[in-house]
N, C-alpha and C. Protein backbone atom coordinates (compact mmCIF):
# COMPACT_ATOMS: atom_id res chain seq x y z
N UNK A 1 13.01 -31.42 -31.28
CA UNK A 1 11.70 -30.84 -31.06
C UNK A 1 10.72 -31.27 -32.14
N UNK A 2 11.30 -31.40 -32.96
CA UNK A 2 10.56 -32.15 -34.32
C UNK A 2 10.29 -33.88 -34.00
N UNK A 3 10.83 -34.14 -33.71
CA UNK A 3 10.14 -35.35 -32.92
C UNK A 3 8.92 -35.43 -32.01
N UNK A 4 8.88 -33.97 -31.18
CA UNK A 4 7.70 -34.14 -30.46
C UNK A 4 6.56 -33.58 -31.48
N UNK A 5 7.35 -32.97 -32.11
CA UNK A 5 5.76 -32.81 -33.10
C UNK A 5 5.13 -33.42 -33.79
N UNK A 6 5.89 -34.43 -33.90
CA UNK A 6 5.16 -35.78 -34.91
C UNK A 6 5.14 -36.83 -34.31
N UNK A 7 5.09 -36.71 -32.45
CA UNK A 7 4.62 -37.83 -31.72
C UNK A 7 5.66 -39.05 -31.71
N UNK A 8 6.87 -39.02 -32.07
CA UNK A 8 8.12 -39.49 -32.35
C UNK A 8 8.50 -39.87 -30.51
N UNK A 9 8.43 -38.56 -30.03
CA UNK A 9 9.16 -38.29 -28.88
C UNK A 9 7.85 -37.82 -27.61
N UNK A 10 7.87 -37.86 -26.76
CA UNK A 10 6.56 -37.00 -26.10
C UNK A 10 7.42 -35.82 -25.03
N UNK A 11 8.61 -35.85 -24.76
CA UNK A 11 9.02 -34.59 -24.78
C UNK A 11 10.88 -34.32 -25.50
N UNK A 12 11.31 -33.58 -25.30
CA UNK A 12 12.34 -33.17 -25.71
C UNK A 12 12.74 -32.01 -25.13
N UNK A 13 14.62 -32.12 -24.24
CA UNK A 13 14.65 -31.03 -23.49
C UNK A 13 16.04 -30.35 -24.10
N UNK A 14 16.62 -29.41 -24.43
CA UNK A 14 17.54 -29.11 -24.93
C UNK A 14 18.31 -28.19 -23.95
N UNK A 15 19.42 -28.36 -23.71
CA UNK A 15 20.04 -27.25 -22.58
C UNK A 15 21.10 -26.55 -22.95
N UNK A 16 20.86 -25.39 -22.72
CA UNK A 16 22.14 -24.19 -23.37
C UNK A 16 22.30 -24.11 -24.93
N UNK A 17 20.81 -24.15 -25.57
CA UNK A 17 20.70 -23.59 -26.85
C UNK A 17 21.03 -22.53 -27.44
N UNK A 18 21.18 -22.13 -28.40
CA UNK A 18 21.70 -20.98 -29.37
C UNK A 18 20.04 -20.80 -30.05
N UNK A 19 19.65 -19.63 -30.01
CA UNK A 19 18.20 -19.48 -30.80
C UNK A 19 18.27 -20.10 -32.30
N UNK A 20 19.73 -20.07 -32.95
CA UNK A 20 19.66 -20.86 -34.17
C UNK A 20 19.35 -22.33 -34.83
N UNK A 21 19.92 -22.81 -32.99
CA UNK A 21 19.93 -24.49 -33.03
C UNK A 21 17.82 -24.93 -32.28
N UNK A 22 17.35 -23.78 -32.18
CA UNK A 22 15.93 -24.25 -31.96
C UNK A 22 14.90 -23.80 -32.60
N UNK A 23 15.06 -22.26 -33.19
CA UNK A 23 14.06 -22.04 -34.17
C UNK A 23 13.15 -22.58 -34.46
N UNK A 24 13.47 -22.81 -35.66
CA UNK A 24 12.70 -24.05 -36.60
C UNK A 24 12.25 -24.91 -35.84
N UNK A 25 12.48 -25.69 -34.92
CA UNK A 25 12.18 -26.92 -34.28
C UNK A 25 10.90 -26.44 -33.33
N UNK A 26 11.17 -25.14 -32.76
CA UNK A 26 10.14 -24.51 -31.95
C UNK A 26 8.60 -23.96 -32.79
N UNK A 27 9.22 -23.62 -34.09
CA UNK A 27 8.06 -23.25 -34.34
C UNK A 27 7.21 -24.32 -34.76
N UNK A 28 7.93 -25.81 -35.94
CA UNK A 28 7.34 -26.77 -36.01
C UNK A 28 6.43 -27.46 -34.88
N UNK A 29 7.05 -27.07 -33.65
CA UNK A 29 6.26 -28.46 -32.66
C UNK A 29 5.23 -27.23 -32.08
N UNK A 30 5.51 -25.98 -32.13
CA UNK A 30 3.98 -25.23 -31.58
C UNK A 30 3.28 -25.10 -32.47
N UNK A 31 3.67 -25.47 -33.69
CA UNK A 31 2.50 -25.66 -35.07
C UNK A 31 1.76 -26.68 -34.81
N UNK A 32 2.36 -27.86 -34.14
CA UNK A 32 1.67 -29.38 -33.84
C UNK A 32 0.73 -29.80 -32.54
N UNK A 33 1.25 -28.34 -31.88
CA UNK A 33 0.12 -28.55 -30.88
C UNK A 33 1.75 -28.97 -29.46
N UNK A 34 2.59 -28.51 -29.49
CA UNK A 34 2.88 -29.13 -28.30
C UNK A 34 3.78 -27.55 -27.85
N UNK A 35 3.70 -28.20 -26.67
CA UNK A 35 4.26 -26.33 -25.52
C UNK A 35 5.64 -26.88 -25.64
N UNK A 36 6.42 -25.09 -26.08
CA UNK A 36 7.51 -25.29 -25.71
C UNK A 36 8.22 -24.23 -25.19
N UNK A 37 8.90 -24.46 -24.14
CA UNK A 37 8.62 -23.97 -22.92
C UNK A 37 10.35 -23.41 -22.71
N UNK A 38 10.63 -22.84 -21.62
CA UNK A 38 12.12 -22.43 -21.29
C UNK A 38 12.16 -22.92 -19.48
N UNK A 39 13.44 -23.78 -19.40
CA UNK A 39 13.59 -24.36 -17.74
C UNK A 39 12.42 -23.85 -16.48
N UNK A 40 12.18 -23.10 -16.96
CA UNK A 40 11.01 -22.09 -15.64
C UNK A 40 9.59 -21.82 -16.12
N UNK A 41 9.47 -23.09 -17.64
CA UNK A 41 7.99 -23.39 -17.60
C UNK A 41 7.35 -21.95 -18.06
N UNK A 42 8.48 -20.83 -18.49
CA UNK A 42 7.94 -19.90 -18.80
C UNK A 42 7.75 -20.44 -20.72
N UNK A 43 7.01 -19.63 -21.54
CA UNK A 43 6.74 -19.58 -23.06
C UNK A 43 8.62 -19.81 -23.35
N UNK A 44 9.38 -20.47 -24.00
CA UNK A 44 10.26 -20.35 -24.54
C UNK A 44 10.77 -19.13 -25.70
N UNK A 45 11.69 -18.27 -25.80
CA UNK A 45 11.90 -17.43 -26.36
C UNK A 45 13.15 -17.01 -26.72
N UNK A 46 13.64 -15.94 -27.82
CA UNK A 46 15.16 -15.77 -28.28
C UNK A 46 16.06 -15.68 -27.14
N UNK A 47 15.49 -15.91 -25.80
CA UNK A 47 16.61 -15.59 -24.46
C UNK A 47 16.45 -16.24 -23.89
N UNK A 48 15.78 -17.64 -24.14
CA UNK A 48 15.98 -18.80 -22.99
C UNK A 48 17.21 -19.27 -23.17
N UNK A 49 17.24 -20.09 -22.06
CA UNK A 49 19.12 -20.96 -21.81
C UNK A 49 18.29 -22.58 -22.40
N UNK A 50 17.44 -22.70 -22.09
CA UNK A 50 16.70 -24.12 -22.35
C UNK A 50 15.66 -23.80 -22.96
N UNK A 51 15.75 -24.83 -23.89
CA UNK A 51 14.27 -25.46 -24.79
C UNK A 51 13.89 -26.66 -24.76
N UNK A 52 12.44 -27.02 -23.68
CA UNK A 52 11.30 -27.76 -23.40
C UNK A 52 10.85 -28.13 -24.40
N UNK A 53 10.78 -28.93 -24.83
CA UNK A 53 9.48 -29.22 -26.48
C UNK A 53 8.39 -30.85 -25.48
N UNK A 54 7.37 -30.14 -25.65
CA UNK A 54 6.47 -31.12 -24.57
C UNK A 54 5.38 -31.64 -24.70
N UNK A 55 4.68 -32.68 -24.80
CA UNK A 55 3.01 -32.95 -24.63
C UNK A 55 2.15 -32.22 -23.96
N UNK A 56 1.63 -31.38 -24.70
CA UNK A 56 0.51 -30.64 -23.14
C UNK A 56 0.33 -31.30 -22.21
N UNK A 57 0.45 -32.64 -22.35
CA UNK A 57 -0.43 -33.59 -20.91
C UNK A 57 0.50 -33.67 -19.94
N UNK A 58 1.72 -33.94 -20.88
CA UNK A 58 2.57 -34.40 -19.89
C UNK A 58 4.25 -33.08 -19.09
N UNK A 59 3.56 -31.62 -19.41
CA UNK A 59 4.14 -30.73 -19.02
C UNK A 59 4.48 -30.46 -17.46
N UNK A 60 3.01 -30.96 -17.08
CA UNK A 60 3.78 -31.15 -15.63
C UNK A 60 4.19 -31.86 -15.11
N UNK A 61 4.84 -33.11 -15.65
CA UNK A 61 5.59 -34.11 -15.00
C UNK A 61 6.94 -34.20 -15.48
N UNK A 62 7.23 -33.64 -16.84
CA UNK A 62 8.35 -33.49 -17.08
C UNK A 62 9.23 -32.27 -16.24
N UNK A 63 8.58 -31.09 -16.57
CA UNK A 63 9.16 -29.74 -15.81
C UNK A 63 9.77 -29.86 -14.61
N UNK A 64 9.15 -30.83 -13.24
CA UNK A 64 9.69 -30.92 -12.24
C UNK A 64 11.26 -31.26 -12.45
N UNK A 65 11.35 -32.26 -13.51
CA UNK A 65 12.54 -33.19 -13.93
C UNK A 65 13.74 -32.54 -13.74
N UNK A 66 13.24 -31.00 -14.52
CA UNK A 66 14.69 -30.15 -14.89
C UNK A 66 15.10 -30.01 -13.50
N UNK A 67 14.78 -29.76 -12.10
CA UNK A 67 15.41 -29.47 -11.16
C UNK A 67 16.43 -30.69 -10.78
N UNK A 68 16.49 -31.42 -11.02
CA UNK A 68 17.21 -32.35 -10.95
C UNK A 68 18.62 -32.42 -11.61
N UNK A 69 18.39 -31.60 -12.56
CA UNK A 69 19.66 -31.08 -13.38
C UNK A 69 20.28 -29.74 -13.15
N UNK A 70 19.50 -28.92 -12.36
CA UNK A 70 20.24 -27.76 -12.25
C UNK A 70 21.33 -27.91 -10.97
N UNK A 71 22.49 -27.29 -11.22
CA UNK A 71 23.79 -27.22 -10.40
C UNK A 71 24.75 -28.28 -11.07
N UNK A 72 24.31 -29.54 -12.11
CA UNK A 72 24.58 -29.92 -12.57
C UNK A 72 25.53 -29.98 -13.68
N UNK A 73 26.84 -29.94 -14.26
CA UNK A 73 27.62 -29.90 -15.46
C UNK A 73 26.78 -30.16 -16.51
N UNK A 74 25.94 -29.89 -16.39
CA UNK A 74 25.28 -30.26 -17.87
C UNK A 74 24.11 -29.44 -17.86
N UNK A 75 23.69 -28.28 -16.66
CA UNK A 75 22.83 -27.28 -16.82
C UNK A 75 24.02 -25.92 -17.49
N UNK A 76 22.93 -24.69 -18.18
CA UNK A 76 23.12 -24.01 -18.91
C UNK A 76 24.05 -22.79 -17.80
N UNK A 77 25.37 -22.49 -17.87
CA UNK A 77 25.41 -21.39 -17.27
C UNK A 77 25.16 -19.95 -17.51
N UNK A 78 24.96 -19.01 -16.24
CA UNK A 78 24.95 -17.93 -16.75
C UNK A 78 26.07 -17.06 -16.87
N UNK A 79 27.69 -17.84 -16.70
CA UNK A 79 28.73 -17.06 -17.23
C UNK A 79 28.70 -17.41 -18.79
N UNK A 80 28.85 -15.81 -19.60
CA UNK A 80 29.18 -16.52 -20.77
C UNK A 80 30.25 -17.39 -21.57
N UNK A 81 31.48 -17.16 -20.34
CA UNK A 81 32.42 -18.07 -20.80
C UNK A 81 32.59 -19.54 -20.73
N UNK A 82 31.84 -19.94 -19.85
CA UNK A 82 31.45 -21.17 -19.31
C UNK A 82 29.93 -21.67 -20.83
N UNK A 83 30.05 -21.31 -21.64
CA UNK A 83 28.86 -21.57 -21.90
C UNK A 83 29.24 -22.84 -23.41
N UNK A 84 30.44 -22.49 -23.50
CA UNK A 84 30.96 -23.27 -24.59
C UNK A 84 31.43 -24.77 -24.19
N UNK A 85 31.68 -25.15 -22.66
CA UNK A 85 31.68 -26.22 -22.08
C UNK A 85 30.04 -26.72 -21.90
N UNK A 86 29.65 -26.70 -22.38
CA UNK A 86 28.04 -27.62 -21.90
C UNK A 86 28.07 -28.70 -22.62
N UNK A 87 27.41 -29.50 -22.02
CA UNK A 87 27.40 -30.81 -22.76
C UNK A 87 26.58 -30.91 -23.97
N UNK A 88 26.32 -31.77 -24.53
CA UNK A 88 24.93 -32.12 -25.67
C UNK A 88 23.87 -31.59 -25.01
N UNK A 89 23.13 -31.58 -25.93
CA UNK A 89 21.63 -32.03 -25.67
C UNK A 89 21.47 -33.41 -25.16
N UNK A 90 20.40 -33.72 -23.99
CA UNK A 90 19.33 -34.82 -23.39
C UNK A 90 18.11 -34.69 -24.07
N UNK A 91 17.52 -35.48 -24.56
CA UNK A 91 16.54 -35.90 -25.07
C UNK A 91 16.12 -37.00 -24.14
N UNK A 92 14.81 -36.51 -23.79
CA UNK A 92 14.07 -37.83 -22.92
C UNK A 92 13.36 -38.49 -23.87
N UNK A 93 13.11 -39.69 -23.52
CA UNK A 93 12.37 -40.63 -24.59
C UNK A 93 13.08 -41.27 -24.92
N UNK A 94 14.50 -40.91 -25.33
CA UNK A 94 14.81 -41.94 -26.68
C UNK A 94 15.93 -43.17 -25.77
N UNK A 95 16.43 -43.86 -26.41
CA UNK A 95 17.04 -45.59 -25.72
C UNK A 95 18.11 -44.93 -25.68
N UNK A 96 18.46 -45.48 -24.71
CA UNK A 96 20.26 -45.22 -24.70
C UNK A 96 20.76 -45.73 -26.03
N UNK A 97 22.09 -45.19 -26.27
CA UNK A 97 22.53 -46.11 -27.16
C UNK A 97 24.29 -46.51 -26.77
N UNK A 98 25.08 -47.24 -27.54
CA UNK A 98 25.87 -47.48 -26.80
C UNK A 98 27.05 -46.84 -26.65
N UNK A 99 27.10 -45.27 -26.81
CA UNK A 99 27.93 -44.32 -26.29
C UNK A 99 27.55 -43.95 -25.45
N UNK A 100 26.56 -44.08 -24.56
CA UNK A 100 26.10 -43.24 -23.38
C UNK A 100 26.68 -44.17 -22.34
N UNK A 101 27.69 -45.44 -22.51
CA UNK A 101 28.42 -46.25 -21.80
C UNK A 101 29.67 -46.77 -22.07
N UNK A 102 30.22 -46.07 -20.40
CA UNK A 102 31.98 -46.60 -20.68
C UNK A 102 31.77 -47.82 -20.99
């Protein structure tokens, strides 16, 4: 999320966060001017499952994105036992690199 605040990144999506692992990152990038948001485009907060970090401009073209991921192994569930299987974080923007290939 600190990437989008310093224009690094123009968005950043995090799925099945812990309020500890976004904090800081949330408050930096709404210090910088960029929305950050929870999967439903609502204000992001200590009870989202996802953290949005976004370009104002480009909020509504990313947001659609997340539907594409939900039902997905890699969206946030709402069992809590299931919640320790989620994958990484996706970050849009950045290059693949060469673990993201068998």
């Amino acid at each position: 999320m600190v990437w989008v605040a310093d224009g690094t990144l123009d968005a950043c999506v995090l799925l099945g966060n812990r309020t500890w692992d976004t904090a800081a990152g949330a408050v930096i990038a709404r210090e910088a001017g960029a929305l950050v948001l929870d999967s439903d485009a609502t204000p992001h907060s200590v009870q989202s499952r996802c953290a949005v970090a976004v370009s104002p401009g480009l909020s509504e073209e990313v947001m659609p994105l997340l539907r594409l991921l939900r039902g997905s192994p890699f969206w946030p569930s709402h069992n809590k036992a299931d919640r320790g299987r989620l994958a990484s974080p996706t970050h849009i923007g950045t290059e693949p690199s060469s673990h993201d290939f068998p």
